[in-house]
C-alpha atoms as a PDB file:
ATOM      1  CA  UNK A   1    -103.277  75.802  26.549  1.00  0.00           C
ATOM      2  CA  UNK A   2    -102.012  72.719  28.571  1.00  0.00           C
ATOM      3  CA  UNK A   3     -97.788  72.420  28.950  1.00  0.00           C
ATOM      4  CA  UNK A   4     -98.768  69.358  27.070  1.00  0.00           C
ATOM      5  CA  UNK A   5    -100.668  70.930  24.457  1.00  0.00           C
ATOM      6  CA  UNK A   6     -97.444  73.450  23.589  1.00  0.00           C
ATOM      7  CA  UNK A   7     -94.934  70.700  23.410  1.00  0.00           C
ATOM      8  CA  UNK A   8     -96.859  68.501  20.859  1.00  0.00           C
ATOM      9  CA  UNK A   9     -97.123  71.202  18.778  1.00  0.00           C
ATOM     10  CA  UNK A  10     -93.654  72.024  18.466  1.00  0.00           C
ATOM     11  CA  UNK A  11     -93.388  68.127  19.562  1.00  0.00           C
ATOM     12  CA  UNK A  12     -93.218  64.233  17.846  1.00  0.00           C
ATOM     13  CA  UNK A  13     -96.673  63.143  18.873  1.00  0.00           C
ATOM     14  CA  UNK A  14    -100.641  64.605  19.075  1.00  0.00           C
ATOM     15  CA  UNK A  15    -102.165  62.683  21.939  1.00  0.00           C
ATOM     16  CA  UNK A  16    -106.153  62.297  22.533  1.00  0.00           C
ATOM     17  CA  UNK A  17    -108.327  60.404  24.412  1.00  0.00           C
ATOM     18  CA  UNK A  18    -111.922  59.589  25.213  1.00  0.00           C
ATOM     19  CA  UNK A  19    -115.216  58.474  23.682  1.00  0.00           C
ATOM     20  CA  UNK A  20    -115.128  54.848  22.711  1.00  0.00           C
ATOM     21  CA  UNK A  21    -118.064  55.960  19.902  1.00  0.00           C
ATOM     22  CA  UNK A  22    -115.872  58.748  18.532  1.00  0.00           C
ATOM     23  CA  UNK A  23    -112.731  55.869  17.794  1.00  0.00           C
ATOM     24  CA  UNK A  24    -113.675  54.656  14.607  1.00  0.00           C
ATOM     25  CA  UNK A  25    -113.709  58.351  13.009  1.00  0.00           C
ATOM     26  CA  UNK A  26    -110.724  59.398  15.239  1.00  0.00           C
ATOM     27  CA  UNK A  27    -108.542  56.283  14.352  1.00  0.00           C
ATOM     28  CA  UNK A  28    -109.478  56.672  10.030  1.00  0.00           C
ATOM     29  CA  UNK A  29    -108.357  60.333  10.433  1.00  0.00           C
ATOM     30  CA  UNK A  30    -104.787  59.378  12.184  1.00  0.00           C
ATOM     31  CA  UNK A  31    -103.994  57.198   9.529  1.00  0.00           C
ATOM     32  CA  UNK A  32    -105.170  59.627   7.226  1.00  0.00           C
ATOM     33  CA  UNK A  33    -102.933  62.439   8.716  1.00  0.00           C
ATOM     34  CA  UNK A  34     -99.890  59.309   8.936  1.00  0.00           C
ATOM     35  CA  UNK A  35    -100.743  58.822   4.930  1.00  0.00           C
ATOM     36  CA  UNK A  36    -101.067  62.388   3.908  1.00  0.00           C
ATOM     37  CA  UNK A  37     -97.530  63.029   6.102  1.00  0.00           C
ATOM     38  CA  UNK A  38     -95.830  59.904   5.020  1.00  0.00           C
ATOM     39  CA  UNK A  39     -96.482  58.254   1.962  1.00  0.00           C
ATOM     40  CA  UNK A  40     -98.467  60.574   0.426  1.00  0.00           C
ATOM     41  CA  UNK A  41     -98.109  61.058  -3.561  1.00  0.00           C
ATOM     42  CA  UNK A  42    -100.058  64.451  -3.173  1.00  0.00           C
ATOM     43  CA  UNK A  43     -98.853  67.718  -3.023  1.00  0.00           C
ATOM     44  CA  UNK A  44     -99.297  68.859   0.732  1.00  0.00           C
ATOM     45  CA  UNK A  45     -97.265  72.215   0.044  1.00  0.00           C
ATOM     46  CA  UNK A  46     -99.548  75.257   2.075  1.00  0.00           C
ATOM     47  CA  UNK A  47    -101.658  72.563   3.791  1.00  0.00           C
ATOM     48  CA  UNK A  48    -100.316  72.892   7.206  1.00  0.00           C
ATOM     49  CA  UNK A  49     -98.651  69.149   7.019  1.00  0.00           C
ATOM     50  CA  UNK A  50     -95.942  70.364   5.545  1.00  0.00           C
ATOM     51  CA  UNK A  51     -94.891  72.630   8.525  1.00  0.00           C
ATOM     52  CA  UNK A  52     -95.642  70.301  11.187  1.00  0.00           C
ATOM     53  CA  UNK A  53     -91.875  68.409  12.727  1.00  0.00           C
ATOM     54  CA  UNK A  54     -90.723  65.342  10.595  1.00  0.00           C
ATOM     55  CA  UNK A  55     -92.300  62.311  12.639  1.00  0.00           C
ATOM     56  CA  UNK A  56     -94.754  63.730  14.540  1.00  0.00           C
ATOM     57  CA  UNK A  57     -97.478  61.556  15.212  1.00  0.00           C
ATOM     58  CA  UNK A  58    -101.262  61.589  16.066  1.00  0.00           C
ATOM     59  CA  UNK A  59    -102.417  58.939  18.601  1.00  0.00           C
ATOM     60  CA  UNK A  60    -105.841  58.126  20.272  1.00  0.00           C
ATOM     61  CA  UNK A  61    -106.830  56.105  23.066  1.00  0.00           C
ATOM     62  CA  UNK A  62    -110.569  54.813  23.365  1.00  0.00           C
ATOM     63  CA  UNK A  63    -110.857  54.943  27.256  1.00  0.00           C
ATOM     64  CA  UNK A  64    -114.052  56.427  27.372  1.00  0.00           C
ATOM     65  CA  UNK A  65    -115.528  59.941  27.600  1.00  0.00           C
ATOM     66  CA  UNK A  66    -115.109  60.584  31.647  1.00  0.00           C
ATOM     67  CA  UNK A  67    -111.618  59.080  31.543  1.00  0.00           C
ATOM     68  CA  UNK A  68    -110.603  61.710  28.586  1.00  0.00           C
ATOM     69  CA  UNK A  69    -111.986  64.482  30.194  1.00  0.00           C
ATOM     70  CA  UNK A  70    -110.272  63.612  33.368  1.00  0.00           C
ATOM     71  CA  UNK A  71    -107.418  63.353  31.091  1.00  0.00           C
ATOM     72  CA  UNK A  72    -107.328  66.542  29.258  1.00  0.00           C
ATOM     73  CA  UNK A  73    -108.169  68.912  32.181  1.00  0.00           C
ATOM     74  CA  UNK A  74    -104.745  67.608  33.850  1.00  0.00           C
ATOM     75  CA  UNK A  75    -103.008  68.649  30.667  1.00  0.00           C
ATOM     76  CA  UNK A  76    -101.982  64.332  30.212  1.00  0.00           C
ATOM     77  CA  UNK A  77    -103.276  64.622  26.274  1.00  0.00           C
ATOM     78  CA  UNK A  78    -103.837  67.200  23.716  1.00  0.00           C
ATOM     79  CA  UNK A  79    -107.609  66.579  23.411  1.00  0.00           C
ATOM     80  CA  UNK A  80    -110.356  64.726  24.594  1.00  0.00           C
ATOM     81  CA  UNK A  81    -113.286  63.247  22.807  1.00  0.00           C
ATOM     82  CA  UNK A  82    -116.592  63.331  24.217  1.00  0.00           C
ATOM     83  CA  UNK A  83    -120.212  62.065  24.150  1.00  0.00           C
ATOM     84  CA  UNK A  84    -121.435  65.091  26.533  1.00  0.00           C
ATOM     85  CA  UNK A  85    -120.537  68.503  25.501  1.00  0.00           C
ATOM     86  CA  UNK A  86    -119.620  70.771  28.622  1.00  0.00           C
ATOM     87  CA  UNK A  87    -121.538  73.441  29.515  1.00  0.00           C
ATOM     88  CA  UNK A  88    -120.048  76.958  28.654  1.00  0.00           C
ATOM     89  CA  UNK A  89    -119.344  77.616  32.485  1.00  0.00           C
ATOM     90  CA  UNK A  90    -117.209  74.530  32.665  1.00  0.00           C
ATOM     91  CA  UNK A  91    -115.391  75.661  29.549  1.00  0.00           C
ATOM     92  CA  UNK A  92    -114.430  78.912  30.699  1.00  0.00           C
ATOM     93  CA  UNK A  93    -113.509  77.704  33.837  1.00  0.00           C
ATOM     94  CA  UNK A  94    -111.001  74.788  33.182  1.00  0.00           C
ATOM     95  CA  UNK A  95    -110.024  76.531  29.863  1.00  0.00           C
ATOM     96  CA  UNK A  96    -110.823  74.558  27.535  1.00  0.00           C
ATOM     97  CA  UNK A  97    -112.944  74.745  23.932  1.00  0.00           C
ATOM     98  CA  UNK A  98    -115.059  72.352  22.193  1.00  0.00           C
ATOM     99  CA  UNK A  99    -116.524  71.511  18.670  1.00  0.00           C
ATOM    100  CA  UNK A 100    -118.507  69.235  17.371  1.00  0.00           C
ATOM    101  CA  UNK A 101    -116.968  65.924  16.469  1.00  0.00           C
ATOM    102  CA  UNK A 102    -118.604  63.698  14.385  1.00  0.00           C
ATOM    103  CA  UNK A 103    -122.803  62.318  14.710  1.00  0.00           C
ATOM    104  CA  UNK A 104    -124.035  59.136  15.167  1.00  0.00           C
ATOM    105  CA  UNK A 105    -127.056  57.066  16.282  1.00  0.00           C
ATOM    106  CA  UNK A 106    -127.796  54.827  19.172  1.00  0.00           C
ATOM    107  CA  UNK A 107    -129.967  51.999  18.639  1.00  0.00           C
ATOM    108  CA  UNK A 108    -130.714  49.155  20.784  1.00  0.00           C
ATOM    109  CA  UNK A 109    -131.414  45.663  20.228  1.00  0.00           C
ATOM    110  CA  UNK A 110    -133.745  43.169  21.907  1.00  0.00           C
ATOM    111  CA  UNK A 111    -133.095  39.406  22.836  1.00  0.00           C
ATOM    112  CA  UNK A 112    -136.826  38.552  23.755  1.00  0.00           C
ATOM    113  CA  UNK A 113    -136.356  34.977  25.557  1.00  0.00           C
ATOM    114  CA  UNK A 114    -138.120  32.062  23.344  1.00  0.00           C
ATOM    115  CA  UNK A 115    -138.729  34.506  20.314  1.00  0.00           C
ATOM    116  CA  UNK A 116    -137.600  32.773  16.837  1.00  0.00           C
ATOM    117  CA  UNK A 117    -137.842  35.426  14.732  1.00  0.00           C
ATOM    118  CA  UNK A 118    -138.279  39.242  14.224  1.00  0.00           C
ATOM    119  CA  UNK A 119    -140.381  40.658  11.648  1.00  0.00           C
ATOM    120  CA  UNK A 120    -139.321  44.100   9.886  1.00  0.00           C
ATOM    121  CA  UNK A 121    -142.181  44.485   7.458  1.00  0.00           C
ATOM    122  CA  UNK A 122    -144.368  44.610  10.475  1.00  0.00           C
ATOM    123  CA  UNK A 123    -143.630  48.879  11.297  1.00  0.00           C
ATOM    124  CA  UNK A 124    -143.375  49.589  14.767  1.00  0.00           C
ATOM    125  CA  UNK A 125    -142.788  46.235  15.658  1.00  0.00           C
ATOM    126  CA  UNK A 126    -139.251  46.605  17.120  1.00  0.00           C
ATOM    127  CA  UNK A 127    -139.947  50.457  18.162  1.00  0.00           C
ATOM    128  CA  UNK A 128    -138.607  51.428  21.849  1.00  0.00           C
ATOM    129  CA  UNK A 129    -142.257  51.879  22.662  1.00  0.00           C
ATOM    130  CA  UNK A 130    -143.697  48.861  21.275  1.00  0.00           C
ATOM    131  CA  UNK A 131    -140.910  46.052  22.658  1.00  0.00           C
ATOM    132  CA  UNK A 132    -137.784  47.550  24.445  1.00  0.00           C
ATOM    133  CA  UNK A 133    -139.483  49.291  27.527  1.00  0.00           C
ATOM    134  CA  UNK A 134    -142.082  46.388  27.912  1.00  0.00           C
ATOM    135  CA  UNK A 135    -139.934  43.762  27.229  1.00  0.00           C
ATOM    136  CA  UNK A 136    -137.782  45.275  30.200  1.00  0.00           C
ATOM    137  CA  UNK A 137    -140.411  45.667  31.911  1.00  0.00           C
ATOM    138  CA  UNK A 138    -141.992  41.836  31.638  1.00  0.00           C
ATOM    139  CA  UNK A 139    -145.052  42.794  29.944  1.00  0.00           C
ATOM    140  CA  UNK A 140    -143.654  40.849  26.801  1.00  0.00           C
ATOM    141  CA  UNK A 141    -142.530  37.715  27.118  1.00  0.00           C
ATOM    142  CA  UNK A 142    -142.185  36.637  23.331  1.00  0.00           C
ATOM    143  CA  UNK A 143    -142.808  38.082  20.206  1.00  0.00           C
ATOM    144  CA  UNK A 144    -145.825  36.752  18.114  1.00  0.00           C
ATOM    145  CA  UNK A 145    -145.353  34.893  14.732  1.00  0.00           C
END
């Protein structure tokens, strides 16, 4: 564990950084963990939240996976979030662990020069295979009515 992982948890603040994808999930669950702590009307008794130092915080910067794996392995955050898992080697080697995040999809859209509309009842129409790699390519030039 990182000198900065051991203060924050006897510490005022969490500190993470990384994937820009990951944000969304990250940032709902801070303000989660700030409601639960805070202003909660629950009974957090046993949870863990309870125990943790009056204050602490949990913050996340969005900087990008590289960046909060550069981040992490010099001990300048807590955690890092990334797109790429490391490889088990790496793990063991620069000490770290890892667990599955959160899922998602990646989907791309297509700006097809002189095209006035897209179709979605025509299936396949916008596939990868049937417009992204030839439109790249040149092969399409505009999409038929």
């Amino acid at each position: 564990m990182s000198a900065h992982a051991e203060q924050a948890i006897g510490g005022q603040e969490i500190t993470g950084a990384g994937s820009t994808f990951a944000y969304p999930i990250i940032s709902e669950w801070s303000r989660a963990y700030d409601r639960a702590r805070f202003e909660s009307e629950y009974h957090i008794g046993g949870s863990g939240l309870d125990s943790a130092p009056p204050g602490q915080r949990f913050t996340y910067e969005a900087v990008g996976s590289f960046a909060g794996m550069l981040r992490v392995q010099s001990g300048q955050v807590d955690f890092a979030a990334s797109d790429v898992p490391l490889k088990s080697e790496e793990l063991a080697k620069l000490g770290l662990g890892q667990f599955p995040l959160a899922t998602g999809g990646v989907v791309a859209a297509v700006n097809i020069a002189g095209s006035s509309r897209v179709s979605s009842s025509s299936p396949g129409r916008c596939s990868p295979t049937s417009s992204l790699a030839p439109s790249r390519l040149g092969t399409i030039r505009r999409s038929s009515p």
